[in-house]
Every structure is written in C-alpha cells, then in structure tokens.
Protein backbone atom coordinates (compact mmCIF):
# COMPACT_ATOMS: atom_id res chain seq x y z
CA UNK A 1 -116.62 87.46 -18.99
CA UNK A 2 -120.26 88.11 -18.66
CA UNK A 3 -122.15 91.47 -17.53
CA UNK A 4 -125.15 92.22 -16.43
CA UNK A 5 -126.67 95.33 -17.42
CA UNK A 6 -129.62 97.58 -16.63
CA UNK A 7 -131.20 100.70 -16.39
CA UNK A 8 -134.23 102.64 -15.64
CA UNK A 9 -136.27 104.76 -17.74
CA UNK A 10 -133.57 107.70 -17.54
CA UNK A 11 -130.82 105.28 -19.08
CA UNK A 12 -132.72 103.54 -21.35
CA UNK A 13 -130.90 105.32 -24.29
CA UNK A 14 -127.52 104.45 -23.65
CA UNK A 15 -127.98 101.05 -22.44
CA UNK A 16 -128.90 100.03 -25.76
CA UNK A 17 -125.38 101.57 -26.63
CA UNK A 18 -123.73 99.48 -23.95
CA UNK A 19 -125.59 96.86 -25.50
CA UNK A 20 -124.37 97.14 -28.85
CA UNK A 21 -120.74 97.67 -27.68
CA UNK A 22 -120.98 93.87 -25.19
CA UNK A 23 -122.10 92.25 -28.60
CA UNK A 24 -119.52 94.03 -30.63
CA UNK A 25 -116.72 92.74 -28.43
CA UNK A 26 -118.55 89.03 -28.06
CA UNK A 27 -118.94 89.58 -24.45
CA UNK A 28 -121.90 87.15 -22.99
CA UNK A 29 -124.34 89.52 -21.03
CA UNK A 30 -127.61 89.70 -19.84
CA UNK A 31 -130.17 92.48 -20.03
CA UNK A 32 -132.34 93.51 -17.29
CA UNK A 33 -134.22 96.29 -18.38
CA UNK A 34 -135.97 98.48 -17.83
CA UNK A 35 -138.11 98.51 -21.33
CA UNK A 36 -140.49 101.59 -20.38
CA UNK A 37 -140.20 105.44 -20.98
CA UNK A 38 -142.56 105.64 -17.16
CA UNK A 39 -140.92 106.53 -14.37
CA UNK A 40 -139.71 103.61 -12.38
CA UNK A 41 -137.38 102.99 -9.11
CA UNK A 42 -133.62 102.90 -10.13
CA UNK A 43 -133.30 100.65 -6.98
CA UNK A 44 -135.28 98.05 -8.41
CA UNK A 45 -133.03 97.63 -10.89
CA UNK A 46 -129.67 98.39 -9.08
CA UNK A 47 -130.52 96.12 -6.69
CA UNK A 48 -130.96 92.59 -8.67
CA UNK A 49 -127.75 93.51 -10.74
CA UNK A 50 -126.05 93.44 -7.57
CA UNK A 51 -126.93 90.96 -6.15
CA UNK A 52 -126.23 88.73 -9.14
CA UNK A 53 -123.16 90.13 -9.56
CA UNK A 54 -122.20 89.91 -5.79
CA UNK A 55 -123.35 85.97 -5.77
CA UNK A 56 -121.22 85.15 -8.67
CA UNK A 57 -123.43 84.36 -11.12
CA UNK A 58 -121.58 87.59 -13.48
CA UNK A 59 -118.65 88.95 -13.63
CA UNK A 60 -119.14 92.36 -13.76
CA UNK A 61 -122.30 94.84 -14.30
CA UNK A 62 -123.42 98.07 -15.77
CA UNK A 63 -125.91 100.20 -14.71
CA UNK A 64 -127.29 103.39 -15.90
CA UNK A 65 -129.86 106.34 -14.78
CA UNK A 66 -130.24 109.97 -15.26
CA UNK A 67 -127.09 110.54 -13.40
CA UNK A 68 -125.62 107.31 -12.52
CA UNK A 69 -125.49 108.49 -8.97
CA UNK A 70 -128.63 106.49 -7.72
CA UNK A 71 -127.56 103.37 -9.54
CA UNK A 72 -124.28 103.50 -7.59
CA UNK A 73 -125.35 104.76 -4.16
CA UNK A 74 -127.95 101.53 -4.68
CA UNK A 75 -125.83 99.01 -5.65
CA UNK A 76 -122.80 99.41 -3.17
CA UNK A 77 -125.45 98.74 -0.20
CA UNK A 78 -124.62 95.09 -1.70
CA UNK A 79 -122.21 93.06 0.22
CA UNK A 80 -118.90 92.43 -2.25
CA UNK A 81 -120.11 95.27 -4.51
CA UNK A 82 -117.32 98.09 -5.75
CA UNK A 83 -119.29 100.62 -8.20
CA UNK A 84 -117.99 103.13 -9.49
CA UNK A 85 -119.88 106.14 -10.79
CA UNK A 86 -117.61 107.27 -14.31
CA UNK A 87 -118.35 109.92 -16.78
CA UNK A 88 -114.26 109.86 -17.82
CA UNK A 89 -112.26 107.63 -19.30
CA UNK A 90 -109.25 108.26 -16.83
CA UNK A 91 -111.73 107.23 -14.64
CA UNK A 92 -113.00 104.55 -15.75
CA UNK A 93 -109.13 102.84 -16.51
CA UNK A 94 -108.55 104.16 -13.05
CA UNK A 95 -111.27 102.66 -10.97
CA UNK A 96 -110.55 99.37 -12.85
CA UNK A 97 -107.01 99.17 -12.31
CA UNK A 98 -106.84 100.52 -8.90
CA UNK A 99 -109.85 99.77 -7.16
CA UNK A 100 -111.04 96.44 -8.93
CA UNK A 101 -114.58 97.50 -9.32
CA UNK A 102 -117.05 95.21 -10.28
CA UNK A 103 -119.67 97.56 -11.27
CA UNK A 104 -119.96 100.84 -13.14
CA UNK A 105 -122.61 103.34 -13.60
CA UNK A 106 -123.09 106.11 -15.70
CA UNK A 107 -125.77 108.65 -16.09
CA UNK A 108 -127.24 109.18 -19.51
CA UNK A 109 -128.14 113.05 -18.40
CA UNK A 110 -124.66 113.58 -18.46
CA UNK A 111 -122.57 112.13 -21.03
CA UNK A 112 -123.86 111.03 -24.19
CA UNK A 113 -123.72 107.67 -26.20
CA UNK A 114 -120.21 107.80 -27.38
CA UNK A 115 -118.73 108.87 -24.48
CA UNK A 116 -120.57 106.26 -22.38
CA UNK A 117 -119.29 103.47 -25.02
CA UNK A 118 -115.37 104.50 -24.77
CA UNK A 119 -116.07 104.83 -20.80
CA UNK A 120 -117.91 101.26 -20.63
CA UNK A 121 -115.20 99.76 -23.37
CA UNK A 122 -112.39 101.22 -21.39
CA UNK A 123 -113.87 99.66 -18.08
CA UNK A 124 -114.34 96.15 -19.62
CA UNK A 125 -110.73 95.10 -20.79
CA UNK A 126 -109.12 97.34 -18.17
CA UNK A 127 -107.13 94.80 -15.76
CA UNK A 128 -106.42 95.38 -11.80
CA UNK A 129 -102.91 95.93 -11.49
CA UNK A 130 -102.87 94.31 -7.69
CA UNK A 131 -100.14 95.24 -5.83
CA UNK A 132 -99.94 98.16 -3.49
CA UNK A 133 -103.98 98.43 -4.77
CA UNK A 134 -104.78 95.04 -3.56
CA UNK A 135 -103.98 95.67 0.18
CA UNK A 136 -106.08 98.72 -0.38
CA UNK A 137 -108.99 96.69 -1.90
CA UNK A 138 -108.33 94.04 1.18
CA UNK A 139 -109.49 96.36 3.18
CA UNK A 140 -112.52 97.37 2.50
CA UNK A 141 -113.13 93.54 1.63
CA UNK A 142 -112.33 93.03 5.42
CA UNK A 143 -113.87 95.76 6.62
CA UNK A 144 -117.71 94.54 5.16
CA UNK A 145 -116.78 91.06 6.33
CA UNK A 146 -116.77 92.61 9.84
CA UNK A 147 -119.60 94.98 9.53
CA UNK A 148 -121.86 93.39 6.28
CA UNK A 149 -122.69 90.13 8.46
C-alpha cells in the first residue's frame, strides 16, 4: 500500500503522528506538507492528494486540517474520490468496510494525537467487506461516470 498524506497549517501536529504511525507499520507514503505554522489554503493541499490518489499513482490518502471538514468537502470534488471525515474509530472501521473509502480526514482541533493514530491505524488495515456494500459503492461509481465527465 502507499498513502499520501497532507495537511495545512491547522494539521500540521498530527500529521507528523500519522507519519510516525505509516513508518511504524512499513507502509510506503509520501508527504505533502504543508511545513509552515502561516495560514495557507486547505484546498491546495486537498486537492493534489486527490488527484494523485484518484489517478492511481496511491492507494489511499490522509488529510488533515483544523476540522477535517474542508479537507473532505475539497477532496470529494475529485472524480473517483470517497473521503471520509472520522473522529471515531467505529467510524473509521465503518467507512472502510462499508463504503471503501479511499481517503480520510481528520481535524486536529478536534481529536488529539492518539486518537487520530488508532482512527488512521484502524482505517489502514480495515478491508471492504463487498457484498451488499459493493452495489452500494457501484452506484455512486456510476453515478460520477454519468455526471463527473
């Protein structure tokens, strides 16, 4: 597996958790920032991820902010893009297993490091079950290959 991850300067904090945890279970990712306590555009870093992830060239990716909600609302504008915003860890098993997301975000403002590394560990070797889900995820697949073009 490899991950992309990012942040901006609200998230900074916990990526470097996320960070830890990806070596810590040997996965291969890449960081994209951001590497500044200034104010910056989440979307300029949502955005990329996406994209990257979207095109294949990762697996999965992580993205935080203050709130996570930003990052998320950012990167599902990307065609083939299912982010999830989690600050649970029924959630994040959930939204792995039943809605095969390829993204997560979190927001450092609320939940703190630990929490964010059980969430993001939780997320990563979570499978999708398929099944009855599938169908579910075919359709929203379908549905942006109609209306994404």
């Amino acid at each position: 597996m490899k991950v992309a991850l990012a942040s901006d300067h609200g998230g900074m904090t916990i990526r470097k958790e996320i960070a830890a945890l990806l070596e810590e279970l040997k996965i291969d990712y890449e960081d994209f920032g951001c590497e500044c306590a200034d104010s910056v555009d989440y979307p300029d870093y949502a955005l990329p991820v996406a994209e990257k992830v979207a095109a294949g060239e990762f697996d999965r990716g992580i993205l935080i902010c203050g709130t996570g909600i930003g990052m998320s609302i950012s990167a599902n504008k990307v065609k083939g893009i299912r982010c999830a915003l989690v600050h649970d860890s029924f959630s994040a098993r959930a939204t792995r297993e039943h809605n095969d997301t390829n993204m997560l975000a979190m927001g450092e403002r609320v939940i703190g490091p630990g929490l964010a590394r059980e969430i993001a560990e939780i997320w990563l070797t979570t499978e999708f079950t398929g099944g009855r889900h599938a169908n579910r995820v075919g359709k929203i697949t379908a549905y942006e290959e109609k209306n994404l073009k």
